[in-house]
PDB file of N, CA and C in Angstrom:
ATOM      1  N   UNK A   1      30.676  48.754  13.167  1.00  0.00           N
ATOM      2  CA  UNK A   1      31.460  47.636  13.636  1.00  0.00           C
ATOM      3  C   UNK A   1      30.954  46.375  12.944  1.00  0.00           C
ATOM      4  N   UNK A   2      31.683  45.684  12.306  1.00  0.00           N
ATOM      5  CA  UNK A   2      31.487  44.563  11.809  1.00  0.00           C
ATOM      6  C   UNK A   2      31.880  43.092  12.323  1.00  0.00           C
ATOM      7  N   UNK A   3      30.902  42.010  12.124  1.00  0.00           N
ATOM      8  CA  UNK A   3      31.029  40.956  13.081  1.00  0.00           C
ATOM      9  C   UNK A   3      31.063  40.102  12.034  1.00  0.00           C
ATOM     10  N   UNK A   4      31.563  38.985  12.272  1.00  0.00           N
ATOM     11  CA  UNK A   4      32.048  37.486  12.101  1.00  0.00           C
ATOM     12  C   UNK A   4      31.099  36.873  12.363  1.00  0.00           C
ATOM     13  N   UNK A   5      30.287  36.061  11.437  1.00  0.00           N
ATOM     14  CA  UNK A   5      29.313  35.140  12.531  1.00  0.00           C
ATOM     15  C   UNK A   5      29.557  33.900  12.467  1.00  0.00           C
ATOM     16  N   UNK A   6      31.114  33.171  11.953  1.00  0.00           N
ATOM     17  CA  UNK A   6      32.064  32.376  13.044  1.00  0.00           C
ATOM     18  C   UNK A   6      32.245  32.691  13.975  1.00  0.00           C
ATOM     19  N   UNK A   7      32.288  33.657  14.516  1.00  0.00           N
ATOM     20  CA  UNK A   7      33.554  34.129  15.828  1.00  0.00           C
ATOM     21  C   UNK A   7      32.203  34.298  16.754  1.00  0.00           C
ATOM     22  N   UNK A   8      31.246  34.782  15.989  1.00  0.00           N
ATOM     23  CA  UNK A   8      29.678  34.745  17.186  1.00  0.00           C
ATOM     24  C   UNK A   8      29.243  33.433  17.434  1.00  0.00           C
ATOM     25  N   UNK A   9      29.043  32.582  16.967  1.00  0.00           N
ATOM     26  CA  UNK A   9      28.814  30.844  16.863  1.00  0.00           C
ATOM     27  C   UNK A   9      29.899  30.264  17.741  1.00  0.00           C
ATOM     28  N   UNK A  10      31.400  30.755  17.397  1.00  0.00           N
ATOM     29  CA  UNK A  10      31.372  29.953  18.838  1.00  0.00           C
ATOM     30  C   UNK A  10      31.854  30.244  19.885  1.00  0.00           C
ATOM     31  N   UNK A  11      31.666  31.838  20.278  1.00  0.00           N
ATOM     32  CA  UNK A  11      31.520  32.336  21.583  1.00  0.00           C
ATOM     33  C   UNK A  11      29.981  31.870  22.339  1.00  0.00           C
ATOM     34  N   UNK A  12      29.258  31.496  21.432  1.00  0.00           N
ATOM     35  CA  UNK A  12      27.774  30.954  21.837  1.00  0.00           C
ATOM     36  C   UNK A  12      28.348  29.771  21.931  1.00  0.00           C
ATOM     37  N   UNK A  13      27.423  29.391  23.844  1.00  0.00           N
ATOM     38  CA  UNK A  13      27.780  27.981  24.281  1.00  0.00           C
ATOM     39  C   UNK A  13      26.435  27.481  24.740  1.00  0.00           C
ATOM     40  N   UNK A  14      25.238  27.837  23.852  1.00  0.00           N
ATOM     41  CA  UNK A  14      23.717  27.984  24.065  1.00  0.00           C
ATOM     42  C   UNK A  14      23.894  26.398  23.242  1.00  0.00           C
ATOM     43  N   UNK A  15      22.688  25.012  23.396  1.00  0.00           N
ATOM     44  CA  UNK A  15      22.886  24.220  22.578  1.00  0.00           C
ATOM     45  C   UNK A  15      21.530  24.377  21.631  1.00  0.00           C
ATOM     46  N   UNK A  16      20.839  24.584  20.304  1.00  0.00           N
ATOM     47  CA  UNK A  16      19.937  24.746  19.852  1.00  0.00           C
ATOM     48  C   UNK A  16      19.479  23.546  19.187  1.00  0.00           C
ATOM     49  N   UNK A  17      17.710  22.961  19.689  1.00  0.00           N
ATOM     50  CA  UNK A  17      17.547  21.617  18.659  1.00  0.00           C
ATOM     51  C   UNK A  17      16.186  22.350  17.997  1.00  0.00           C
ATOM     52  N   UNK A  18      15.685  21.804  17.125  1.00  0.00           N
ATOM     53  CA  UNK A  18      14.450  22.000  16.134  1.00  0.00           C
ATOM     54  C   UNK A  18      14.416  20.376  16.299  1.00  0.00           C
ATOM     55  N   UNK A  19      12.830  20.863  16.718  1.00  0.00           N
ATOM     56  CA  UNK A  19      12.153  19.442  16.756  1.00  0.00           C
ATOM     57  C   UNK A  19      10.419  19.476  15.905  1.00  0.00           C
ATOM     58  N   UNK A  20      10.906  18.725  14.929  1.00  0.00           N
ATOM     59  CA  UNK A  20       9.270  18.564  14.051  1.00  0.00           C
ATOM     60  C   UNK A  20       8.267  17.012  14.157  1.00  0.00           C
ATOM     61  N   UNK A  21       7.499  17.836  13.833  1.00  0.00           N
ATOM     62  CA  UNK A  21       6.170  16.774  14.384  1.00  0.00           C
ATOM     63  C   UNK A  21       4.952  17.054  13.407  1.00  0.00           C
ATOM     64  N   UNK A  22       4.823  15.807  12.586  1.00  0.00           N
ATOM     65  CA  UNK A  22       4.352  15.439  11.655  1.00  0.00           C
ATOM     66  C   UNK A  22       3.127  14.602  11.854  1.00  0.00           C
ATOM     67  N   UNK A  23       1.437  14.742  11.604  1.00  0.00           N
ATOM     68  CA  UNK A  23       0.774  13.605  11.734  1.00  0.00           C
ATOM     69  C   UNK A  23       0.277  13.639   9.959  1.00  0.00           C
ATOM     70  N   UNK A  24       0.969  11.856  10.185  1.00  0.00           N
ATOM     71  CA  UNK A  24       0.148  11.911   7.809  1.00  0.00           C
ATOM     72  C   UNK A  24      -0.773  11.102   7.788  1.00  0.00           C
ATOM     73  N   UNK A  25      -1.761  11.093   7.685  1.00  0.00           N
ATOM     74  CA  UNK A  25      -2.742   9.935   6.824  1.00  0.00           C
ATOM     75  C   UNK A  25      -2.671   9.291   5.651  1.00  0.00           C
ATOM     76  N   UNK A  26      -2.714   8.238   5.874  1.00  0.00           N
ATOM     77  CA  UNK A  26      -2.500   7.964   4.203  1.00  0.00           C
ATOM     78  C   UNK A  26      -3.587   6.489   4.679  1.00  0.00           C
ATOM     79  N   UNK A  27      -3.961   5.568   3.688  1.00  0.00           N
ATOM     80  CA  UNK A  27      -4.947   4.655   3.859  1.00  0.00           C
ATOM     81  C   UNK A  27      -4.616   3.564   2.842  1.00  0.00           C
ATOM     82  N   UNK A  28      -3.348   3.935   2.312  1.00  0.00           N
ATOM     83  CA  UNK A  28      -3.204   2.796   0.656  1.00  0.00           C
ATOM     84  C   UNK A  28      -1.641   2.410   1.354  1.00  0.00           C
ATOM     85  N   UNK A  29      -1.826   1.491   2.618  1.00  0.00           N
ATOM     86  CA  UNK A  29      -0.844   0.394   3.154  1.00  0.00           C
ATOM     87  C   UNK A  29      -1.235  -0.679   3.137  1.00  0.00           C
ATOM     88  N   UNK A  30      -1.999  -1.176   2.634  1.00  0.00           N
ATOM     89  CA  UNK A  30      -2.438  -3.049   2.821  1.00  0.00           C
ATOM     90  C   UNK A  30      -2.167  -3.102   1.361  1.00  0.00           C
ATOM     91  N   UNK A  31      -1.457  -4.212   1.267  1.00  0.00           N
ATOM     92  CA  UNK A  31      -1.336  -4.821  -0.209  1.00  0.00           C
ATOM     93  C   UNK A  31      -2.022  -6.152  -0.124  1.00  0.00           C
ATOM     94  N   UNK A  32      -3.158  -6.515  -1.203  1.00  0.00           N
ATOM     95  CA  UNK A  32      -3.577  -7.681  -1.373  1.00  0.00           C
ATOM     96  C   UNK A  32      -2.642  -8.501  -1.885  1.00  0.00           C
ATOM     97  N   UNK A  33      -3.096  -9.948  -1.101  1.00  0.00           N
ATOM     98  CA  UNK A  33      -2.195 -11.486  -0.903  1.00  0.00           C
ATOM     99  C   UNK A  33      -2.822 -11.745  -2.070  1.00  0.00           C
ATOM    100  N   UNK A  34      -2.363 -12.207  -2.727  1.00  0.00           N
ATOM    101  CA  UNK A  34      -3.418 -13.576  -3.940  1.00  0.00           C
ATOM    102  C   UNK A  34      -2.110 -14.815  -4.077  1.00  0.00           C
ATOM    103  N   UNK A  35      -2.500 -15.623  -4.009  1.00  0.00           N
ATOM    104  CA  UNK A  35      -1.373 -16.685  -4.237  1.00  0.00           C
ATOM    105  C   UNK A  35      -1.536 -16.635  -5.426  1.00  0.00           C
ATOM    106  N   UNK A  36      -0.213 -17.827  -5.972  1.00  0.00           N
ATOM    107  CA  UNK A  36      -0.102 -17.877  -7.227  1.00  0.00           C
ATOM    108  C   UNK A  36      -1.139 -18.770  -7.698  1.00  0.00           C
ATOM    109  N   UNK A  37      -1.957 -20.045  -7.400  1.00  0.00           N
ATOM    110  CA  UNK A  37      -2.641 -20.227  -7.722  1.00  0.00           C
ATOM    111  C   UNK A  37      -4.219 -19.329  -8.245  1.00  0.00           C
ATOM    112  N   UNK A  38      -4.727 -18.523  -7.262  1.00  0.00           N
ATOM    113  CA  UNK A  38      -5.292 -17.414  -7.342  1.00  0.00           C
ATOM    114  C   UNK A  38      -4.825 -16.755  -8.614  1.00  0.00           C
ATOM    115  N   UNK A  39      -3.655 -16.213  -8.867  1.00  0.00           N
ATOM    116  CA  UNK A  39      -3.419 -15.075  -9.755  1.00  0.00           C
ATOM    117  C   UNK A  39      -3.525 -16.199 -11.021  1.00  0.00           C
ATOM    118  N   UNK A  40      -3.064 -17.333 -11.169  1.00  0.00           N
ATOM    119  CA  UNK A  40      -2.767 -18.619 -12.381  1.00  0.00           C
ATOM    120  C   UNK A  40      -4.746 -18.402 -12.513  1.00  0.00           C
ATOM    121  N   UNK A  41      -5.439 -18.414 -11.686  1.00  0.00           N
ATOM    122  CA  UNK A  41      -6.797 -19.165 -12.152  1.00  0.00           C
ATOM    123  C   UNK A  41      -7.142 -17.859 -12.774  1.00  0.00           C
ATOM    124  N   UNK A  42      -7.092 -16.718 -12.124  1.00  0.00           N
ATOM    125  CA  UNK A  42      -7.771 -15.151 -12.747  1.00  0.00           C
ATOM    126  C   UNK A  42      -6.884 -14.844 -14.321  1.00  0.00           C
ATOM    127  N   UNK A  43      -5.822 -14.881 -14.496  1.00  0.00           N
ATOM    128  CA  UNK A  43      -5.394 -14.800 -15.546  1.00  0.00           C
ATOM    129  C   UNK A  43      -5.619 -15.549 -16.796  1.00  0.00           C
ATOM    130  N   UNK A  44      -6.242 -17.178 -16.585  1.00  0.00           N
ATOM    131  CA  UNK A  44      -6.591 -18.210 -17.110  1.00  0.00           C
ATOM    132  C   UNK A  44      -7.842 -17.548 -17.613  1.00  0.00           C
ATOM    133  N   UNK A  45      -8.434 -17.584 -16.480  1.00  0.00           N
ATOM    134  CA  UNK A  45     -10.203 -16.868 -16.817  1.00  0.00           C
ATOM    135  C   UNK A  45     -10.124 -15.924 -17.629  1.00  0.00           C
ATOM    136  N   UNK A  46      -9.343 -14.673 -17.351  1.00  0.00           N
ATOM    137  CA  UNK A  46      -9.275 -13.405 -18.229  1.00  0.00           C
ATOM    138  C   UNK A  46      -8.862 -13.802 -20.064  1.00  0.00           C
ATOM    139  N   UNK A  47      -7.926 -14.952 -19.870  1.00  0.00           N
ATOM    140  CA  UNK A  47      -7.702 -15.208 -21.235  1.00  0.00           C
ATOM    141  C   UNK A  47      -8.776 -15.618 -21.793  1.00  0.00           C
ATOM    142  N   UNK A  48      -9.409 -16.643 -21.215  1.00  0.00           N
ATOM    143  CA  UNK A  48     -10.393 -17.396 -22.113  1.00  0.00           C
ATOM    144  C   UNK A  48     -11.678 -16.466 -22.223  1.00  0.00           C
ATOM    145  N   UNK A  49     -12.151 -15.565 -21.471  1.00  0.00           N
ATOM    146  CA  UNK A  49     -13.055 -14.511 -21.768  1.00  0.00           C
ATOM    147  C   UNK A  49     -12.911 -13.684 -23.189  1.00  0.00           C
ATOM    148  N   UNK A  50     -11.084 -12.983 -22.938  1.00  0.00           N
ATOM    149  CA  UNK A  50     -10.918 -12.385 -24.335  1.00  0.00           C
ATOM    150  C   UNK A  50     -10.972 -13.175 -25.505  1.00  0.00           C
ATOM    151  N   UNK A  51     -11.023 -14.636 -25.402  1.00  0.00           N
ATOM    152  CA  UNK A  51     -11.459 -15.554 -26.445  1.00  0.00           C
ATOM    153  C   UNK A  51     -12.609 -15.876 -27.178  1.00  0.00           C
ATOM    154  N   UNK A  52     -13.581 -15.442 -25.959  1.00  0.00           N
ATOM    155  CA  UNK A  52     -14.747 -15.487 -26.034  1.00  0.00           C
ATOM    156  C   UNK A  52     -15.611 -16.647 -24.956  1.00  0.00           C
ATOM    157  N   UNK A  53     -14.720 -17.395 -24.387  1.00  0.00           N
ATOM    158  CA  UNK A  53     -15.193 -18.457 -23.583  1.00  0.00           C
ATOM    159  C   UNK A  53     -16.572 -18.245 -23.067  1.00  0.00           C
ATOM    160  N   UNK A  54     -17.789 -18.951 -22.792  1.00  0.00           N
ATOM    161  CA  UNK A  54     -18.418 -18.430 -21.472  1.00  0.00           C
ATOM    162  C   UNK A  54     -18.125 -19.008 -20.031  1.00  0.00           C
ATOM    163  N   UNK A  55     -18.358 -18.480 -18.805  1.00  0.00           N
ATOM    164  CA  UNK A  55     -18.478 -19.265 -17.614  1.00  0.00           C
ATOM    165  C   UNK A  55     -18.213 -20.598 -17.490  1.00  0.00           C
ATOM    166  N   UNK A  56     -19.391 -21.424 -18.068  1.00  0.00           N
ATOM    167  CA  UNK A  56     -19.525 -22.962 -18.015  1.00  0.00           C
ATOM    168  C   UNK A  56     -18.753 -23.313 -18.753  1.00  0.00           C
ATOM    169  N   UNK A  57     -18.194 -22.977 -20.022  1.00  0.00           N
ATOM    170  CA  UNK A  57     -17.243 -23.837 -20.888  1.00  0.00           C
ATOM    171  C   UNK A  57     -16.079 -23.033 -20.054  1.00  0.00           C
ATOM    172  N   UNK A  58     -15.414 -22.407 -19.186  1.00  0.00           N
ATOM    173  CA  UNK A  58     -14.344 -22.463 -18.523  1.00  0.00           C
ATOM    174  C   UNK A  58     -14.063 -22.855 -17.782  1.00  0.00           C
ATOM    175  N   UNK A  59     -15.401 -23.318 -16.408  1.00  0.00           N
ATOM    176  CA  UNK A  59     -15.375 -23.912 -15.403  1.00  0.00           C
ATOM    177  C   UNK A  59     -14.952 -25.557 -16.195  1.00  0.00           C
ATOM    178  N   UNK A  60     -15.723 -26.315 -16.577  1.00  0.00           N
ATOM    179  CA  UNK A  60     -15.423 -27.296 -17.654  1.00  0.00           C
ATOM    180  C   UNK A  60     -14.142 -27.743 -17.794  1.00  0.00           C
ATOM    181  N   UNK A  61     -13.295 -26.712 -18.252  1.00  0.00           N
ATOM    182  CA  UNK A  61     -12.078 -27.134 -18.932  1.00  0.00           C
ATOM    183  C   UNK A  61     -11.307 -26.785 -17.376  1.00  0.00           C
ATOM    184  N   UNK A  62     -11.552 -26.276 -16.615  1.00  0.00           N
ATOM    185  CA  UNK A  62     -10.920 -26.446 -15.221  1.00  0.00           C
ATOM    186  C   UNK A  62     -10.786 -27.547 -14.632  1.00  0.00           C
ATOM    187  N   UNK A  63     -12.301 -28.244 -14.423  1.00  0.00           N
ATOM    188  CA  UNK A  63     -12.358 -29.563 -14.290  1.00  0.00           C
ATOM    189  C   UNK A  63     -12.173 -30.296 -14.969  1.00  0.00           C
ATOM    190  N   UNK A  64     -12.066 -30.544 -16.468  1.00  0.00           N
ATOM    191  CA  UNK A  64     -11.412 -31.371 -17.069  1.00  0.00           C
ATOM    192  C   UNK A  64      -9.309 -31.575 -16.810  1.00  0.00           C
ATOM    193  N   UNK A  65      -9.326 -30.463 -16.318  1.00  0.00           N
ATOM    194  CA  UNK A  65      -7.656 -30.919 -16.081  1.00  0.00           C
ATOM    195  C   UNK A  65      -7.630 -30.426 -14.597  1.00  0.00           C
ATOM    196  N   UNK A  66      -8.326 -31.152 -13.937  1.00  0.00           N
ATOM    197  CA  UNK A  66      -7.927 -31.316 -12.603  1.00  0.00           C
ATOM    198  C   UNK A  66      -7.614 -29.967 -11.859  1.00  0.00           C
ATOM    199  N   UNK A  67      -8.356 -28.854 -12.361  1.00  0.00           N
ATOM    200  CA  UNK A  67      -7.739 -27.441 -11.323  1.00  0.00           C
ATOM    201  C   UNK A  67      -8.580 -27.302 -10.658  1.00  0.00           C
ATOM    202  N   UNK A  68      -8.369 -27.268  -9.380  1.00  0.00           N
ATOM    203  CA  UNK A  68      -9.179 -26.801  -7.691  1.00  0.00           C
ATOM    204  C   UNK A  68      -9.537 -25.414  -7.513  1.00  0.00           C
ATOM    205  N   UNK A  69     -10.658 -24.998  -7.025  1.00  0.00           N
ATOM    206  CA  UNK A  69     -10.698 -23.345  -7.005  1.00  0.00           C
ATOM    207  C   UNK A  69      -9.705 -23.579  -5.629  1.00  0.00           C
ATOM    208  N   UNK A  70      -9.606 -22.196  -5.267  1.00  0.00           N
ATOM    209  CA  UNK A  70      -8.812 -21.539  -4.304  1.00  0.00           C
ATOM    210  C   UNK A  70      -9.481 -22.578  -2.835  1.00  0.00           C
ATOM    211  N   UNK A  71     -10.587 -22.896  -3.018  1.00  0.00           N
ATOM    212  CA  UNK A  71     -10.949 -23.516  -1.516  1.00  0.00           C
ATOM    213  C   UNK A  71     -11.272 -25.645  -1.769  1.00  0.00           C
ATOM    214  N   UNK A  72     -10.231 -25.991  -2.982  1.00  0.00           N
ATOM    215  CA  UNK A  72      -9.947 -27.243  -3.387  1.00  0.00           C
ATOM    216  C   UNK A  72     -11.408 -27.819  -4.144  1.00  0.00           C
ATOM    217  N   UNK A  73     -12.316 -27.243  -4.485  1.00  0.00           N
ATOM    218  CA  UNK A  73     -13.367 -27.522  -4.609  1.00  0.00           C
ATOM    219  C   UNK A  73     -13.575 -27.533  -6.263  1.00  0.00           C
ATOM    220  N   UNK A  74     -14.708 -28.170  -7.153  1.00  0.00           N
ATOM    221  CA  UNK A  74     -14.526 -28.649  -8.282  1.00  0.00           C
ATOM    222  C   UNK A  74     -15.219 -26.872  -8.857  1.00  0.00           C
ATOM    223  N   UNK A  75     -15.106 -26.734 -10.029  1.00  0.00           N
ATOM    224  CA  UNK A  75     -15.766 -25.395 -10.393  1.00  0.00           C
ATOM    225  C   UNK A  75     -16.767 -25.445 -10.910  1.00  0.00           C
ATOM    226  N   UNK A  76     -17.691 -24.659 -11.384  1.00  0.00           N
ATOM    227  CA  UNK A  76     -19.000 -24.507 -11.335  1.00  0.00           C
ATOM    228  C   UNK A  76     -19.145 -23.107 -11.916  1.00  0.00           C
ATOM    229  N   UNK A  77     -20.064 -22.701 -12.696  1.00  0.00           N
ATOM    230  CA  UNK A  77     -20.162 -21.655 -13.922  1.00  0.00           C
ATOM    231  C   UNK A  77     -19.610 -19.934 -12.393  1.00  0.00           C
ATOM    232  N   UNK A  78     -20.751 -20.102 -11.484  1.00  0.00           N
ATOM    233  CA  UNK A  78     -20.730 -19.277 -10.596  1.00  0.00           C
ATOM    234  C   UNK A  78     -19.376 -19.133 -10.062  1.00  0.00           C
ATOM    235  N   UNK A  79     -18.515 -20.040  -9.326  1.00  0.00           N
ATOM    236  CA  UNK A  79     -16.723 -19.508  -8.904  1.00  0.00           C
ATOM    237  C   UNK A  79     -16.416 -19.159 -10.474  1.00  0.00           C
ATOM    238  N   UNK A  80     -16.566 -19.524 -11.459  1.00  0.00           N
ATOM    239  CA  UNK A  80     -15.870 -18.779 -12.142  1.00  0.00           C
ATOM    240  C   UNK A  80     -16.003 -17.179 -12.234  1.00  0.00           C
ATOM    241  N   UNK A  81     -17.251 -17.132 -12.247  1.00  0.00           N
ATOM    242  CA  UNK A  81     -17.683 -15.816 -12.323  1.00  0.00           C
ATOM    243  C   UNK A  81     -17.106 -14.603 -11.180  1.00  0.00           C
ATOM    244  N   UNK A  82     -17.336 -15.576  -9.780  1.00  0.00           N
ATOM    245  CA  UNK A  82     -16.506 -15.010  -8.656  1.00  0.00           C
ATOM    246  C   UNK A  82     -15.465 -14.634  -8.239  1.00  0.00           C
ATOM    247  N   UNK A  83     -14.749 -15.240  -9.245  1.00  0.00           N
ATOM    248  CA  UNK A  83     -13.133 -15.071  -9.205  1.00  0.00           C
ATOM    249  C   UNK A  83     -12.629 -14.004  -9.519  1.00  0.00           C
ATOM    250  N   UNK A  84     -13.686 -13.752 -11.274  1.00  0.00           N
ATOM    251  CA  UNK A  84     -13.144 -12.454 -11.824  1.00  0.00           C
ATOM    252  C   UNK A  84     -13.636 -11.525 -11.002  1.00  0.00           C
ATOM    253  N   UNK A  85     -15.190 -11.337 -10.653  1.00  0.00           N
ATOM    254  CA  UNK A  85     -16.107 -10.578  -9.638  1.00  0.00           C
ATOM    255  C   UNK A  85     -15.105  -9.776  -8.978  1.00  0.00           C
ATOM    256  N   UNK A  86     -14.616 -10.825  -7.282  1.00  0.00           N
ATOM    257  CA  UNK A  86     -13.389 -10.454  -6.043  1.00  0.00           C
ATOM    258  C   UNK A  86     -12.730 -10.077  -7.000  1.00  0.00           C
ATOM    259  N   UNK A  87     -12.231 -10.398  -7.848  1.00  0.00           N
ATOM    260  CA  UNK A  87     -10.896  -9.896  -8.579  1.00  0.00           C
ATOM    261  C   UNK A  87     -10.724  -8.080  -8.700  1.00  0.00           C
ATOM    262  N   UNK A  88     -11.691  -7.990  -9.519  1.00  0.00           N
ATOM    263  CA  UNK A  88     -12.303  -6.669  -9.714  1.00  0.00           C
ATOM    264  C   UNK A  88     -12.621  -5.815  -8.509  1.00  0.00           C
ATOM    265  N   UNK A  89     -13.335  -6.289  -7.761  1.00  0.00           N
ATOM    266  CA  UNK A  89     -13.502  -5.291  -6.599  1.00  0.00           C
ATOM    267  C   UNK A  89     -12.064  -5.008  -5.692  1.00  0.00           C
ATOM    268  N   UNK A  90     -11.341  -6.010  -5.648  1.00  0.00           N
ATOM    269  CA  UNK A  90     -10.114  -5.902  -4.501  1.00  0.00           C
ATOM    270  C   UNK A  90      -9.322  -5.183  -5.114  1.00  0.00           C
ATOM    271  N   UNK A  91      -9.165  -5.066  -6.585  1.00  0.00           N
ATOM    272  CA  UNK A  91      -8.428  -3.907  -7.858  1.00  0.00           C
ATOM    273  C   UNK A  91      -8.714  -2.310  -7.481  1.00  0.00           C
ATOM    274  N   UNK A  92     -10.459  -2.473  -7.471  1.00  0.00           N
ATOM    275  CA  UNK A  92     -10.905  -1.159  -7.254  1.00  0.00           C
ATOM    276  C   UNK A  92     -10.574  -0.455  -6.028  1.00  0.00           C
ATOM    277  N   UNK A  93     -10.615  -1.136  -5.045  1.00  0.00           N
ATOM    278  CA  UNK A  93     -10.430  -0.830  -3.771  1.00  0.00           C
ATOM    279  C   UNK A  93      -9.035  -0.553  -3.164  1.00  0.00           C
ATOM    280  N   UNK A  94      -8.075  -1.630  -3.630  1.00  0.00           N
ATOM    281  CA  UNK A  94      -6.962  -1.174  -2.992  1.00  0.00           C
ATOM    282  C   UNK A  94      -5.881  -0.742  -4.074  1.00  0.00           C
ATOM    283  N   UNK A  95      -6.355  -0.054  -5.240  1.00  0.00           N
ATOM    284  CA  UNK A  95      -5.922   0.141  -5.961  1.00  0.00           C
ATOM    285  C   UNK A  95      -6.032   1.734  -6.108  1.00  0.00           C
ATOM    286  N   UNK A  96      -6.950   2.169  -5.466  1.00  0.00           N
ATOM    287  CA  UNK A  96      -7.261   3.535  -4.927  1.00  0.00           C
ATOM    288  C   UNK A  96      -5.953   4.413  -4.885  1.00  0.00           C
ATOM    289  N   UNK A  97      -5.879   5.668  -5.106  1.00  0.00           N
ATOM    290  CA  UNK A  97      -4.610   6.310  -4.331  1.00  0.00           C
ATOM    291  C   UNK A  97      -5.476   7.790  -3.252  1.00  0.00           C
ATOM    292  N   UNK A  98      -5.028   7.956  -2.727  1.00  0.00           N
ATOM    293  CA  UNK A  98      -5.215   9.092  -2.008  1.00  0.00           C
ATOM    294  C   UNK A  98      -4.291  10.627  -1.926  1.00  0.00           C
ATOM    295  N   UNK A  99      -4.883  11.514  -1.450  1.00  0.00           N
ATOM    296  CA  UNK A  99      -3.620  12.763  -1.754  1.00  0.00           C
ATOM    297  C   UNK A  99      -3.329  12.681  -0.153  1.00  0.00           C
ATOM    298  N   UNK A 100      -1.858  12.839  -0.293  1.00  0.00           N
ATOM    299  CA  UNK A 100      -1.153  12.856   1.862  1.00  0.00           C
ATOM    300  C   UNK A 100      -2.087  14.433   1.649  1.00  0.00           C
ATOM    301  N   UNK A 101      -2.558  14.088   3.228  1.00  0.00           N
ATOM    302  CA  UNK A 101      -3.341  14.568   4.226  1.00  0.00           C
ATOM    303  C   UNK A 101      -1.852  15.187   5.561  1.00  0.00           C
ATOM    304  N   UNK A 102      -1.224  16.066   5.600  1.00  0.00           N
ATOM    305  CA  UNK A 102      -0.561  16.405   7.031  1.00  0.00           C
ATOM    306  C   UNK A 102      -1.417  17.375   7.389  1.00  0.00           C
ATOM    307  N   UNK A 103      -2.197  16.740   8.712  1.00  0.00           N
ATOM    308  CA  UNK A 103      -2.874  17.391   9.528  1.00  0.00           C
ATOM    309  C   UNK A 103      -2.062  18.660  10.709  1.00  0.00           C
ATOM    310  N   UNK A 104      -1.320  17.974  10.941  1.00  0.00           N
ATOM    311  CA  UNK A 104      -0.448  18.534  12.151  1.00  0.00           C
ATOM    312  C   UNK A 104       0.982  18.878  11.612  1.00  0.00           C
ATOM    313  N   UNK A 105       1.628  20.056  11.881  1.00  0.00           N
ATOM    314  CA  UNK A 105       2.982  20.309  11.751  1.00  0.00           C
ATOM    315  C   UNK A 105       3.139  21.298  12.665  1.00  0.00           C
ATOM    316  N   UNK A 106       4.318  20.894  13.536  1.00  0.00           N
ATOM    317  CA  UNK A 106       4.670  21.895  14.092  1.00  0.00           C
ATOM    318  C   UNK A 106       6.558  22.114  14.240  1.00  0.00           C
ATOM    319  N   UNK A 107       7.120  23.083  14.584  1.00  0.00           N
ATOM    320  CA  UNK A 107       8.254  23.536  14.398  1.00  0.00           C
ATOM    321  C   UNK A 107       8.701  24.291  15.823  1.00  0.00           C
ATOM    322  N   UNK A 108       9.784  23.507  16.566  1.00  0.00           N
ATOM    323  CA  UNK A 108       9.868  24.137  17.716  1.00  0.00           C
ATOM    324  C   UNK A 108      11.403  24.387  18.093  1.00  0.00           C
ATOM    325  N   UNK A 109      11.991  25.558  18.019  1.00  0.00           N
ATOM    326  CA  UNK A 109      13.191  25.429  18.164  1.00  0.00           C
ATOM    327  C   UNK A 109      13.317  26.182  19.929  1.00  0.00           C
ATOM    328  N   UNK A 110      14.305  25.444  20.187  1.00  0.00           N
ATOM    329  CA  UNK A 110      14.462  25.243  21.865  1.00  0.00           C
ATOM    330  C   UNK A 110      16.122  25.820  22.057  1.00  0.00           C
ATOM    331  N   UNK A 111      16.167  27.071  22.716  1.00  0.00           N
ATOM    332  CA  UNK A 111      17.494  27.452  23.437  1.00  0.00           C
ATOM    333  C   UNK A 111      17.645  27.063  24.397  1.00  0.00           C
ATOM    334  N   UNK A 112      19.034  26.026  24.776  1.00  0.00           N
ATOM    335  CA  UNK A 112      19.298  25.510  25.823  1.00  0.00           C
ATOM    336  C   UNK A 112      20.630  25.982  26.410  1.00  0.00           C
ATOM    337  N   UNK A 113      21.223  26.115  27.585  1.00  0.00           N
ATOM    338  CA  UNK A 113      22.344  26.003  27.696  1.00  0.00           C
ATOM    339  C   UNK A 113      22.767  24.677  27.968  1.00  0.00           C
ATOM    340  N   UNK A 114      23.793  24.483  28.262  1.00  0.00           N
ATOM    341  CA  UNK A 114      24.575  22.724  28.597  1.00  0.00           C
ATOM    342  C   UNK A 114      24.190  22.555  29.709  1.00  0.00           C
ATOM    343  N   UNK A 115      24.380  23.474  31.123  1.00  0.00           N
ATOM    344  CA  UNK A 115      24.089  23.476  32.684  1.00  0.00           C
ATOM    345  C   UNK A 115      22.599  22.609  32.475  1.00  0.00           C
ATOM    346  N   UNK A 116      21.663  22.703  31.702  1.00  0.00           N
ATOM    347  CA  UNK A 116      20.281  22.081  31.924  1.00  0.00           C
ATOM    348  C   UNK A 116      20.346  20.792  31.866  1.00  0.00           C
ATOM    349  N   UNK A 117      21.281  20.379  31.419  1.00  0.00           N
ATOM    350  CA  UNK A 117      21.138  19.183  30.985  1.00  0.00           C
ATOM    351  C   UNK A 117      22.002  18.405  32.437  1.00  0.00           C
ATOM    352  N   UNK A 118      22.541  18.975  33.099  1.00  0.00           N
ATOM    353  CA  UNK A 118      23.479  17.695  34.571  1.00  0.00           C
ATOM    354  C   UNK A 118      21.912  17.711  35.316  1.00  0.00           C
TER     355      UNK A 118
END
C-alpha cells in the first residue's frame, strides 16, 4: 500500500516547533574610539619616523604649529613616543581575532496538539 505524504501531513493536526539554543563566545566586540585628532597626531608621527625624524624634532614641530596632544597639553619627546607606544598596543590587542567557541547546542523538537494550547 502506498501513501502520499501530502495526504499524511494534513490528516496530521499535531503542531511541530524545533527550538535551538546556541551559547557563542566571541571577545573581538569593542572597537577602539580614537578621534580624529588622535588618528591626525599618530599618522603625523608615523610619517615623520619613516622620514627619519627623532622624538624631539617631532614633538618640536608639533609645538611649533600649535598642535595639542590629546589632553591639550604642549608635547614633549616622551607623548610623542606614547602615542605611537598606546597606538601599538590597542592594535595588538583589539586587533586580535579569535575562533567562535559554541559551547552549547541543543535541538528540541516538540509534538503538540492545538487542544494544549486553550
Amino acid at each position: 500500500m502506498e501513501c502520499d505524504p501530502l495526504t499524511v501531513l494534513a490528516k496530521d493536526t499535531n503542531l511541530y516547533f524545533l527550538t535551538l539554543g546556541l551559547e557563542i563566545n566571541v571577545a573581538d566586540l569593542w572597537v577602539s574610539h580614537y578621534s580624529d585628532h588622535q588618528q591626525y597626531l599618530f599618522e603625523t608621527i608615523t610619517k615623520f619616523r619613516v622620514e627619519g625624524w627623532s622624538y624631539n624634532k617631532i614633538s618640536q614641530w608639533f609645538n611649533d604649529n600649535n598642535i595639542l596632544t590629546p589632553r591639550g597639553k604642549q608635547f614633549v619627546p616622551p607623548s610623542v613616543h606614547s602615542i605611537v607606544k598606546k597606538k601599538r598596543i590597542s592594535d595588538e590587542r583589539f586587533g586580535r581575532t579569535f575562533p567562535l567557541v559554541i559551547n552549547e547546542a541543543d535541538i528540541n523538537i516538540q509534538n503538540t496538539t492545538p487542544t494544549d494550547f486553550k
